[in-house]
Protein backbone atom coordinates (compact mmCIF):
# COMPACT_ATOMS: atom_id res chain seq x y z
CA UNK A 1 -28.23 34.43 -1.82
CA UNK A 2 -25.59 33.71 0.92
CA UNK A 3 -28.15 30.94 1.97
CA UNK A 4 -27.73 29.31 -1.24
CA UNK A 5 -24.55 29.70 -1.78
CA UNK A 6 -23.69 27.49 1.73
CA UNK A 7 -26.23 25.11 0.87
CA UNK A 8 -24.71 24.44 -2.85
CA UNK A 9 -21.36 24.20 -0.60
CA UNK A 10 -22.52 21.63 1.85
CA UNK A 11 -23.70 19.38 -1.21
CA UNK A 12 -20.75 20.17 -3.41
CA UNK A 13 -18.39 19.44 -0.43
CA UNK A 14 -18.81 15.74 -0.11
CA UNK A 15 -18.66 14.78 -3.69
CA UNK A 16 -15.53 16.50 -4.23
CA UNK A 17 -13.99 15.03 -1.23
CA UNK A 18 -15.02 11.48 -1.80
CA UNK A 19 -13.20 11.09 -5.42
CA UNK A 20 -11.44 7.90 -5.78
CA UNK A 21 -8.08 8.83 -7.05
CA UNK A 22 -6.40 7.84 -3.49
CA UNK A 23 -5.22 4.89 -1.91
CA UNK A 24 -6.83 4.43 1.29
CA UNK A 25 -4.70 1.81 3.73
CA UNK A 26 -6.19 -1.23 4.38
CA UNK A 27 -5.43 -4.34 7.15
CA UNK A 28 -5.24 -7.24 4.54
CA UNK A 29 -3.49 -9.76 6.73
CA UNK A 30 -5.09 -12.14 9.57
CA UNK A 31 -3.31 -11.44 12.60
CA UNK A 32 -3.83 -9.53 15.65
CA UNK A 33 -1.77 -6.98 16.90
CA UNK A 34 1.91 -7.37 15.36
CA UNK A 35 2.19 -10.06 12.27
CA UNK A 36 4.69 -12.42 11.63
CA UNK A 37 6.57 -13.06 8.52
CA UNK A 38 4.59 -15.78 7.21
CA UNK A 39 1.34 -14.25 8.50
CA UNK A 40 2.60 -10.49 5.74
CA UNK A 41 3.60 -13.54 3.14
CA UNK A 42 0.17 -14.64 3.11
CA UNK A 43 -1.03 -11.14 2.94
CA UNK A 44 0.76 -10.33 -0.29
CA UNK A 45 -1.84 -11.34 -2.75
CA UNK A 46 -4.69 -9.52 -1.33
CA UNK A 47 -2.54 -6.31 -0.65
CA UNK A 48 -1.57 -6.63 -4.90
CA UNK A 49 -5.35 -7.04 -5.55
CA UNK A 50 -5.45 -4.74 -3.30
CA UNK A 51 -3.36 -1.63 -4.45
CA UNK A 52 -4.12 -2.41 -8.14
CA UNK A 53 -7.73 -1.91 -7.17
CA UNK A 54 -6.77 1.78 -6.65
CA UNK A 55 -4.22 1.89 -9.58
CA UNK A 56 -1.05 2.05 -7.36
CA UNK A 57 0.42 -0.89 -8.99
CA UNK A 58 0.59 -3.17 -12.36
CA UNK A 59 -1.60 -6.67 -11.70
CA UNK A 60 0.77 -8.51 -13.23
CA UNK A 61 2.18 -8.50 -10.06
CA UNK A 62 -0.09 -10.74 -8.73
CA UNK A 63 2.04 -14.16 -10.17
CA UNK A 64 5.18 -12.58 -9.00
CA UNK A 65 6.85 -14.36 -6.05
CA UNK A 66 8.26 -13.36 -2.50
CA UNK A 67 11.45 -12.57 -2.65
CA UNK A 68 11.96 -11.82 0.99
CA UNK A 69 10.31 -9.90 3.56
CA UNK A 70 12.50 -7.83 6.28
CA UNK A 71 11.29 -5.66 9.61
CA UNK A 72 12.42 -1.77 8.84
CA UNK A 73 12.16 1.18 10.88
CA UNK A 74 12.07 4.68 8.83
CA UNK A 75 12.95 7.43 11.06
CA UNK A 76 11.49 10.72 10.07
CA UNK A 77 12.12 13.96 12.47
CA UNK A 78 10.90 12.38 15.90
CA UNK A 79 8.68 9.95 14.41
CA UNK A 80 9.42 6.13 13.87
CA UNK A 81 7.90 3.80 11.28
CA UNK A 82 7.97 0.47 12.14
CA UNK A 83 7.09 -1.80 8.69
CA UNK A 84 7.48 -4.39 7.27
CA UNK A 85 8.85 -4.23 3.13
CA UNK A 86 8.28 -7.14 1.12
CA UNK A 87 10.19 -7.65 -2.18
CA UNK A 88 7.73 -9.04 -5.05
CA UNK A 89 10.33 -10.66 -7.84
CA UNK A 90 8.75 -10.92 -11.10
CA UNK A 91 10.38 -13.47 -12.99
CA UNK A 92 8.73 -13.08 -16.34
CA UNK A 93 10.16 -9.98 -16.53
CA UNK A 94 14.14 -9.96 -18.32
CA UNK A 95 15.03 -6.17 -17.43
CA UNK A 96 16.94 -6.97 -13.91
CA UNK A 97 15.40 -2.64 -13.23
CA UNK A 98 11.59 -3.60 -13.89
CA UNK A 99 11.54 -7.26 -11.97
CA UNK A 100 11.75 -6.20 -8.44
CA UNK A 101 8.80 -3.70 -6.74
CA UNK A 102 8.42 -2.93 -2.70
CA UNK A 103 5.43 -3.49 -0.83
CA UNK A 104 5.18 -1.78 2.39
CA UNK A 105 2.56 -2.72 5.50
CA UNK A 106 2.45 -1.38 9.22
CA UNK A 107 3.12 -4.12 11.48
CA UNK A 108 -0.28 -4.99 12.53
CA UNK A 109 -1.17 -5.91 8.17
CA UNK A 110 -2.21 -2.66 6.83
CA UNK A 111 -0.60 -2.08 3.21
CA UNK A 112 -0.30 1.54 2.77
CA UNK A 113 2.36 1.68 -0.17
CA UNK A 114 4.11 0.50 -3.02
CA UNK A 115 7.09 1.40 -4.69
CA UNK A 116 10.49 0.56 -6.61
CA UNK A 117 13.47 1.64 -4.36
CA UNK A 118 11.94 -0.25 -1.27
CA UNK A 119 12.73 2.99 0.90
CA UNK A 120 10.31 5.11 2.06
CA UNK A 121 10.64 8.82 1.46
């Protein structure tokens, strides 16, 4: 009985774990080791096909513009987070609180988040 039990575990196991109702990261820009500005720019539209892929955000985003992108670091405890946040403007869109979202990639092109506050929590 224990034998089956462990068995029916080590098949069950996988399944469960490989769901897809997470985001993974992935590198979506072409650069090596730390982008540029233009080189995250470019990125943009495959990290929005990207994240609404997984359901993190709306694709209507995908006509919105650049707005700007900026270098941050987010400091949490000892640990440093060096990003870079690009601000998607969606000019369609006439309530000044619903135009504006946050995309958010490690420096070497990986988008790992979304959000409206562009601050990472």
């Amino acid at each position: 009985m224990k034998k089956a039990i462990l068995i029916a575990s080590f098949v069950v196991a996988p399944i469960a774990m490989a769901s897809g109702a997470h985001f993974h990261p992935k590198k979506v820009a072409k650069c090596d080791g730390i982008c540029s500005e233009d080189q995250i720019k470019a990125a943009v539209p495959a990290a929005v096909k990207e994240l609404a892929n997984w359901k993190q955000i709306d694709p209507k985003w995908e006509t919105a513009k650049v707005d700007k992108a900026v270098k941050k670091e987010f400091i949490k405890g000892k640990k440093t987070l060096k990003t870079w946040v690009v601000a998607l403007l969606n000019e369609t869109e006439s309530d000044v609180s619903k135009n504006k979202t946050y995309l958010f990639f490690l420096e070497d092109g990986t988008i790992f988040r979304t959000n409206n506050t562009g601050e990472l929590k």
